[in-house]
Protein backbone atom coordinates (compact mmCIF):
# COMPACT_ATOMS: atom_id res chain seq x y z
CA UNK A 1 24.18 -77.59 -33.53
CA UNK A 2 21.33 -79.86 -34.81
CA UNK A 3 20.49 -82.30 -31.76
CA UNK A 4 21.17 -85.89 -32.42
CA UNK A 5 20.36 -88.39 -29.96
CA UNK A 6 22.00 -91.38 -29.52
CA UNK A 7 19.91 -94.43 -27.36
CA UNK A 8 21.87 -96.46 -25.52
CA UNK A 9 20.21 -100.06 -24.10
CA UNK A 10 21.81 -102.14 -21.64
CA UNK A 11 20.90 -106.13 -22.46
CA UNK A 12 21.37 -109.34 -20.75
CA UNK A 13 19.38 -112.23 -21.65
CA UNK A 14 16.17 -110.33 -22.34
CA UNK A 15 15.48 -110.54 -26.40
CA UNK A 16 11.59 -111.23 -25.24
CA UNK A 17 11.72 -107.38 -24.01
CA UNK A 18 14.54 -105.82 -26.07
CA UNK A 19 12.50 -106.82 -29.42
CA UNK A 20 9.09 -104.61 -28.43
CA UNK A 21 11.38 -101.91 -27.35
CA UNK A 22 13.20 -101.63 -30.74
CA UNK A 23 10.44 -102.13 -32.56
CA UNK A 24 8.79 -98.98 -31.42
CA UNK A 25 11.85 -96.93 -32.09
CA UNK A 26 11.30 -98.22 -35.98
CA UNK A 27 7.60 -97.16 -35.34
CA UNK A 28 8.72 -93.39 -33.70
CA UNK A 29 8.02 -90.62 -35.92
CA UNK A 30 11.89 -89.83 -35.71
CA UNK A 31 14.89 -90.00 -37.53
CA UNK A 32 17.33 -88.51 -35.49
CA UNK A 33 18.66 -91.08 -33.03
CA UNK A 34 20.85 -93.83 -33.40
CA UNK A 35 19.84 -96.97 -31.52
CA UNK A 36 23.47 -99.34 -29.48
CA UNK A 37 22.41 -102.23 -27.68
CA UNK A 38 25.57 -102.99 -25.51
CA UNK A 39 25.11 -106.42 -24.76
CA UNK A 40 26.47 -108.03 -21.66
CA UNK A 41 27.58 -111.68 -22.64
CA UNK A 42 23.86 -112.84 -23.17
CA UNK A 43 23.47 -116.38 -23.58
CA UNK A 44 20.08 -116.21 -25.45
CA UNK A 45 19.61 -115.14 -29.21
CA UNK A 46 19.79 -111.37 -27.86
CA UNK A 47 22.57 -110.40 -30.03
CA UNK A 48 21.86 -112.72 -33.14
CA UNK A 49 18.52 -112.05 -33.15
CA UNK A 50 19.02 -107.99 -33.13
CA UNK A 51 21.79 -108.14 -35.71
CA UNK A 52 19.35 -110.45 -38.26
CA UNK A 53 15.71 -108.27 -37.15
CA UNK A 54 17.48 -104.51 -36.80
CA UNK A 55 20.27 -103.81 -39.12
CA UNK A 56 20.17 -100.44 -37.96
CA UNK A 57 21.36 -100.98 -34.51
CA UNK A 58 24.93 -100.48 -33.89
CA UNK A 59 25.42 -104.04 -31.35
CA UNK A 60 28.57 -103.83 -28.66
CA UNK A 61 29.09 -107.04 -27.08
CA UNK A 62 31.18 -106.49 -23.82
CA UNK A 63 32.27 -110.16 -23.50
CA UNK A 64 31.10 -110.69 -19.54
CA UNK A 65 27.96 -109.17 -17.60
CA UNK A 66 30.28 -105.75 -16.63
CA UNK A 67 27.15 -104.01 -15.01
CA UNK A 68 25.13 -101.47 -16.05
CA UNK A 69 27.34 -98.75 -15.80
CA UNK A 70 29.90 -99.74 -17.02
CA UNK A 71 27.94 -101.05 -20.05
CA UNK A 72 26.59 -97.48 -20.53
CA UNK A 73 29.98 -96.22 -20.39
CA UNK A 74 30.82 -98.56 -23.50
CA UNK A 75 27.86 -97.69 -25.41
CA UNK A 76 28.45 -93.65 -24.76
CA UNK A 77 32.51 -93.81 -26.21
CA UNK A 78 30.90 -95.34 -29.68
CA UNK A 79 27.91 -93.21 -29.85
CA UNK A 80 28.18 -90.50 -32.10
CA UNK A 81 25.07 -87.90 -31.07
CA UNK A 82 25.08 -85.05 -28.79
CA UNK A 83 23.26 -86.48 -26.32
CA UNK A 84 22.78 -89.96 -24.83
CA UNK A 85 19.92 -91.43 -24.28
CA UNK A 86 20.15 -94.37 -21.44
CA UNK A 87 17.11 -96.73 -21.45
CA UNK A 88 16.17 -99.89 -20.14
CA UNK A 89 15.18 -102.63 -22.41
CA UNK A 90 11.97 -103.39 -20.29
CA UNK A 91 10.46 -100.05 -21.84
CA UNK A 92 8.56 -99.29 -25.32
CA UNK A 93 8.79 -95.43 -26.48
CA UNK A 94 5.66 -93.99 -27.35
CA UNK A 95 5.54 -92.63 -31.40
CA UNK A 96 6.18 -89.11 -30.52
CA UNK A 97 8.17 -89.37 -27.21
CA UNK A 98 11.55 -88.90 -29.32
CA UNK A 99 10.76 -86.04 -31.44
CA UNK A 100 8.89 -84.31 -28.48
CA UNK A 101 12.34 -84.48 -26.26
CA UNK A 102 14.62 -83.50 -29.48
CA UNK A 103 12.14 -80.74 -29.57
CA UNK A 104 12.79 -79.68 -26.10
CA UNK A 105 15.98 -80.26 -25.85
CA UNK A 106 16.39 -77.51 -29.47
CA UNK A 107 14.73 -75.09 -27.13
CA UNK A 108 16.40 -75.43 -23.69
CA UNK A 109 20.22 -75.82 -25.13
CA UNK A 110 21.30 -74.80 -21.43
CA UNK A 111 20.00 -77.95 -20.32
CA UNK A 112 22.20 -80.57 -19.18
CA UNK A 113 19.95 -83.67 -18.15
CA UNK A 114 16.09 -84.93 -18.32
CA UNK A 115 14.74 -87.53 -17.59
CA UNK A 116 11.48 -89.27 -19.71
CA UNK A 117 7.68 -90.06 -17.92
CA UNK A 118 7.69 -93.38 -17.65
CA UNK A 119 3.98 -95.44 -17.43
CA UNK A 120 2.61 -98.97 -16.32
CA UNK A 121 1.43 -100.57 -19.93
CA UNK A 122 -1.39 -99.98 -18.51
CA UNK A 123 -1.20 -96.22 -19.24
CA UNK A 124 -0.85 -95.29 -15.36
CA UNK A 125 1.16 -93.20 -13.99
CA UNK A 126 5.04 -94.57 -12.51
CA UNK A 127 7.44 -93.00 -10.12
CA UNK A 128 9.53 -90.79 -12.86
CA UNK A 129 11.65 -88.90 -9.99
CA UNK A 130 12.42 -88.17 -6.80
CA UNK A 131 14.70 -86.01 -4.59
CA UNK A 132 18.24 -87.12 -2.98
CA UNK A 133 17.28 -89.21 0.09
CA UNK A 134 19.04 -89.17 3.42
CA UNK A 135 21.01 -92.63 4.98
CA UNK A 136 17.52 -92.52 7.53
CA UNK A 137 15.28 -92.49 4.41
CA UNK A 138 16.87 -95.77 3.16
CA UNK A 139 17.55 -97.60 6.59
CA UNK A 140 13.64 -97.11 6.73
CA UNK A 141 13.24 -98.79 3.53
CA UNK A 142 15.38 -101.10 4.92
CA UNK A 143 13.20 -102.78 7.05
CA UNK A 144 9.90 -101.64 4.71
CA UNK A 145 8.53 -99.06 6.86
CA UNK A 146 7.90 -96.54 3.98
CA UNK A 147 5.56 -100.29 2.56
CA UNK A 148 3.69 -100.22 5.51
CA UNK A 149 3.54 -96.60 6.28
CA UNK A 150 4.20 -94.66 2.57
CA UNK A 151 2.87 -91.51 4.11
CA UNK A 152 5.59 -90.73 6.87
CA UNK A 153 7.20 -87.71 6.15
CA UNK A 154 10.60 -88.69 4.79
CA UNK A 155 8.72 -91.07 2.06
CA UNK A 156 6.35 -87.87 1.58
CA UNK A 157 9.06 -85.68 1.17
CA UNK A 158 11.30 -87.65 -1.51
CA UNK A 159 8.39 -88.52 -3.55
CA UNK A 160 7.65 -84.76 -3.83
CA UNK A 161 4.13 -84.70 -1.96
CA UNK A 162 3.37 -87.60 -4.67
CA UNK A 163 2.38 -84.65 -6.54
CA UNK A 164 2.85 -85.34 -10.60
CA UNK A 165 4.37 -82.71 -12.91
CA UNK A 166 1.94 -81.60 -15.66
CA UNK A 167 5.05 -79.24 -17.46
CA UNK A 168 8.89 -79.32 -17.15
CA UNK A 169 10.20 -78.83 -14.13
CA UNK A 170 13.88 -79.15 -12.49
CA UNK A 171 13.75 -81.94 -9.95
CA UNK A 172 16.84 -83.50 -7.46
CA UNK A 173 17.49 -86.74 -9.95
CA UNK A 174 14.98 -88.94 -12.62
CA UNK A 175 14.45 -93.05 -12.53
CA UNK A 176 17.44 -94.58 -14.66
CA UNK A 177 15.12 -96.55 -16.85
CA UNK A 178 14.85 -93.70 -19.21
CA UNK A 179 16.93 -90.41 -19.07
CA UNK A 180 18.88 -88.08 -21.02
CA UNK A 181 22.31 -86.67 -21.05
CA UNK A 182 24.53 -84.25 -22.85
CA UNK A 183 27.20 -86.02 -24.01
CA UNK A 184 29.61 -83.34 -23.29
CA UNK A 185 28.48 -83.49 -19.68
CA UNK A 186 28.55 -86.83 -19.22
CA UNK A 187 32.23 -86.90 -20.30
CA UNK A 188 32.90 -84.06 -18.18
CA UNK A 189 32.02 -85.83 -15.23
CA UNK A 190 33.02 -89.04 -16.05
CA UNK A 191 30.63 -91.26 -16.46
CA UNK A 192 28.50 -93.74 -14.66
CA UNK A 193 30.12 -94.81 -11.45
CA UNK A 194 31.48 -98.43 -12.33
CA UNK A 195 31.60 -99.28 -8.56
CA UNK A 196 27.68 -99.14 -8.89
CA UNK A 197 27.34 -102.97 -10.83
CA UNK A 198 23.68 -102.51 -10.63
CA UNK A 199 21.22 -99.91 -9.24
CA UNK A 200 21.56 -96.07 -7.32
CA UNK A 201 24.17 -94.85 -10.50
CA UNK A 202 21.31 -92.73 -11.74
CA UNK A 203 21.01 -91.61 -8.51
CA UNK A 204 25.04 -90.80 -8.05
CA UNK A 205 24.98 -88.91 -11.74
CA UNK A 206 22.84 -86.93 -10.75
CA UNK A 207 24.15 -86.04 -7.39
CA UNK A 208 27.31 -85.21 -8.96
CA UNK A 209 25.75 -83.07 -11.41
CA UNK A 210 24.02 -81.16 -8.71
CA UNK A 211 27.23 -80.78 -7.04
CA UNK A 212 28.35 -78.70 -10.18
CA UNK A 213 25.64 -76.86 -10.08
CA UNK A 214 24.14 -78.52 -13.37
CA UNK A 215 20.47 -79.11 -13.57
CA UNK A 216 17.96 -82.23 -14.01
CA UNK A 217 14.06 -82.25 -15.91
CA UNK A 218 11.62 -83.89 -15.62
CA UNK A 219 9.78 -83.81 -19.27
CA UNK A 220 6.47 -85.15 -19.14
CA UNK A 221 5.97 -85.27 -22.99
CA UNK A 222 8.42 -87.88 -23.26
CA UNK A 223 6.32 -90.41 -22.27
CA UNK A 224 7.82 -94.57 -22.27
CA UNK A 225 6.15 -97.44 -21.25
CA UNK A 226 8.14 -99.03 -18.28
CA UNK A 227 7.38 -102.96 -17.70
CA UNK A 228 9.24 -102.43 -14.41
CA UNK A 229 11.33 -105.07 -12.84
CA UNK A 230 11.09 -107.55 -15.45
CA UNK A 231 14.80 -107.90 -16.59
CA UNK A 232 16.01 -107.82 -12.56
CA UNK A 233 13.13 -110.19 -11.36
CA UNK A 234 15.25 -112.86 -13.45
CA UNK A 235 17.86 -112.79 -11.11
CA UNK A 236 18.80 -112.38 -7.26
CA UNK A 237 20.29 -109.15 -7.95
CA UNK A 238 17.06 -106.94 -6.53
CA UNK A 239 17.87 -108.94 -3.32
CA UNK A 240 21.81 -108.30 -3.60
CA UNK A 241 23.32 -105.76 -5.85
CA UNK A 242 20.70 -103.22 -4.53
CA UNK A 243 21.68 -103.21 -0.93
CA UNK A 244 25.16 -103.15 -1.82
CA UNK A 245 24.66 -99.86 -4.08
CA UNK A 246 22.53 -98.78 -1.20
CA UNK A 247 25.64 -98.65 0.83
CA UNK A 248 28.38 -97.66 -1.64
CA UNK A 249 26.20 -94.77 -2.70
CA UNK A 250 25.63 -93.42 0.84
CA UNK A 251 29.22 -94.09 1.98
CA UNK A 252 30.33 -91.86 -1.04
CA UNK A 253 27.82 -88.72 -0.59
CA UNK A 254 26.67 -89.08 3.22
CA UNK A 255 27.47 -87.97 5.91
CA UNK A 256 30.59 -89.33 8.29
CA UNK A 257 29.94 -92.63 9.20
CA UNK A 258 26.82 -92.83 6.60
CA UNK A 259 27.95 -96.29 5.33
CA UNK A 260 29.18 -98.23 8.26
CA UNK A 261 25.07 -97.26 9.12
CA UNK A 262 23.77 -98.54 6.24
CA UNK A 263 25.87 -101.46 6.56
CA UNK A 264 25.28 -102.07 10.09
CA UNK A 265 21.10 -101.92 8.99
CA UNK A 266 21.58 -103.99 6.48
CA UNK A 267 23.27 -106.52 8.50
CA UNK A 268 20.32 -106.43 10.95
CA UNK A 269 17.73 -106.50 8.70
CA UNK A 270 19.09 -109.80 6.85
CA UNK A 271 19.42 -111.55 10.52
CA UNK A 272 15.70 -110.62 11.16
CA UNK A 273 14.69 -111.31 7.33
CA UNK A 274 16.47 -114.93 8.15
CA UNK A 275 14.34 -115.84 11.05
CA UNK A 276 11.36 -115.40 9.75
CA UNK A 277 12.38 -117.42 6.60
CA UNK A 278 13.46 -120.30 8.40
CA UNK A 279 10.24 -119.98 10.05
CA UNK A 280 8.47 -120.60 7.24
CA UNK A 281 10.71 -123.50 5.99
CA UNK A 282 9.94 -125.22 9.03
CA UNK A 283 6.09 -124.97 8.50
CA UNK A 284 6.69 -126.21 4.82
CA UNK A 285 5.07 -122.78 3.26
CA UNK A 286 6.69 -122.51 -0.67
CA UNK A 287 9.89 -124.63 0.76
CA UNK A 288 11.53 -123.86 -3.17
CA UNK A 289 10.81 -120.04 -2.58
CA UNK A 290 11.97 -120.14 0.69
CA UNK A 291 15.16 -121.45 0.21
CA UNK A 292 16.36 -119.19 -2.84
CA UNK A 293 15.64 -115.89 -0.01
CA UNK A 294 17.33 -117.83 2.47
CA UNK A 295 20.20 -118.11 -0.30
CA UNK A 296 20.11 -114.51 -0.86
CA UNK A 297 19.80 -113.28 2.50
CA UNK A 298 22.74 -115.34 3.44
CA UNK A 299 24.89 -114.18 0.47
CA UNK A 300 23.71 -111.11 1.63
CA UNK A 301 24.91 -110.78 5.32
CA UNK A 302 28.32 -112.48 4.99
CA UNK A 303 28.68 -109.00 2.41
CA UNK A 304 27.76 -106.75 4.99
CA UNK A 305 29.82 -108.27 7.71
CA UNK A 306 32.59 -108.40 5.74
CA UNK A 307 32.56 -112.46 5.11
C-alpha cells in the first residue's frame, strides 16, 4: 500500500497563523498528502481567505466551535489517506519533514502512531513527548510546583530525564500539535474523545492505544515549527477548558476516586488563585488584567463545585 497522508488542521479565527502553515506545505518537497482545514465557525476571513489563496485544500466548515476533537473527528471521515496527520495551525512544516515521515512510516508499516519534533521558531528545542502522568503529577501542577521546582522527581520522571531523542524511539504519548495516526487505528478505537472540548485528547488517544497494546514514536526527522500557545492565548480557554480536561481525563483512566481529587484541587487552587487576585485589584496593579483572571477563576470554581 503506497502511504498517503492526509493533514488535518483544526481553525478558529486564526488566518494570521493558518496562512504560514499552508504555505509551507506548498513549499514541502511532497506530493503525497492532502491538506482539510476543518473550520470551527470562524468569524474572520479564515475560510474565504483559504478557499481564494489554496485551492488545493479540501475546507469543512462545522457550523459552531465543536472542539478540537470533535473537529478532528470531522476532518478524519472526509480524508481519504492512510494515515492522518493532526496539526495545529500555530505550526510551519519544515521542507522535508513530510517526505522524511512518509519515508518512515514505508519502513515501519507495523507502526501505529508518531508523533513530529516540534521547535521554538527560534530553532530550539520544545517538549515533543512525555509519559502518562499520575492524578499527584497534575495536582502539583496545579498549584505550579513543577514552575517553581521543575526538577522534583515526578516532573523529572514524565519529562523523561529531559533527555532529547536523537533516533526513533517508542515513548508513553507525543504533544497534539503535530502527530500521526493510522487511519485504520484511529477508526478502530474511535476517535478523539469528544468529551475532551479542548486539551489532554492527545493524551487519552494515546492511553487508549497503549491499553491495546499499540505503540507511539517519537520521530525526530519530522521536524515543525510550533509558535506555541498562540491560537489558545486568544481566549480564556488555557484558564478553563484545561482544568476541566485535567479532570475528565483523570476521572476516566485514574485510579478510584482520581477525579473527585482533581476536582477537589482544583477547587482549592481557584479559592487561593482568587485571593491573591483580589489582592492585587485592591492595590490597583493591571486592574483590566486582573479582572479577566478574576472572571476566569470564578467561571472556574462554580465548575468544579458543581455551580
Amino acid at each position: 500500500m503506497n502511504t498517503k497522508i492526509s493533514v488535518i488542521i483544526v481553525s478558529w479565527n486564526c488566518w494570521d497563523m493558518l496562512y504560514p502553515c499552508l504555505k509551507s506545505f506548498r513549499e514541502s518537497n511532497c506530493k503525497d498528502f492532502e491538506v482539510i482545514v476543518v473550520d470551527n465557525a470562524s468569524s474572520d476571513d479564515t475560510v474565504k481567505n483559504t478557499k481564494a489563496l489554496y485551492p488545493e485544500v479540501k475546507v469543512i466548515e462545522a457550523g459552531a466551535n465543536i472542539g478540537f476533537g470533535a473537529a478532528c473527528n470531522l476532518g478524519a471521515q472526509k480524508a481519504i489517506g492512510n494515515w492522518l496527520f493532526f496539526l495545529n495551525p500555530d505550526t510551519e512544516v519544515k521542507k522535508n519533514s513530510i517526505s522524511n515521515m512518509i519515508k518512515f512510516l514505508n519502513m515501519h508499516p507495523d507502526i501505529t502512531a508518531v508523533g513530529a519534533k516540534l521547535l521554538w521558531p527560534d530553532g530550539s528545542y520544545q517538549d515533543s513527548y512525555k509519559r502518562f502522568f499520575s492524578p499527584f503529577f497534575s495536582v502539583m501542577e496545579l498549584f505550579e510546583i513543577h514552575y517553581y521546582f521543575p526538577n522534583n522527581p515526578l516532573n523529572r520522571r514524565v519529562n523523561y530525564d529531559f533527555e532529547i531523542f536523537n533516533f526513533y524511539q517508542k515513548v508513553d504519548w507525543v504533544i497534539g500539535a503535530a502527530f500521526v495516526v493510522k487511519k485504520e487505528t484511529f477508526e478502530y478505537i474511535g476517535g478523539f474523545d469528544e468529551d475532551f472540548f479542548m486539551y489532554f485528547e492527545e493524551i487519552d488517544l494515546c492511553k487508549r492505544l497503549s491499553k491495546r497494546n499499540l505503540d507511539v514514536f517519537f520521530l525526530p526527522e519530522c521536524e515543525i515549527i510550533h509558535k506555541k500557545g498562540k491560537v489558545s492565548e486568544k481566549t480564556n480557554v488555557r484558564s478553563v477548558e484545561y482544568y476541566k480536561s485535567m479532570y475528565r481525563y483523570h476521572l476516566k483512566h485514574g485510579f478510584m476516586g482520581a477525579g473527585i481529587f482533581i476536582r477537589i484541587s482544583i477547587a482549592l487552587m481557584c479559592l487561593i488563585y482568587l485571593s491573591v487576585l483580589v489582592f492585587k485589584f485592591i492595590i490597583k496593579n493591571d486592574r483590566d488584567y486582573t479582572i479577566k483572571k478574576i472572571k476566569n477563576r470564578k467561571e472556574l470554581l462554580l465548575w468544579s463545585l458543581g455551580l
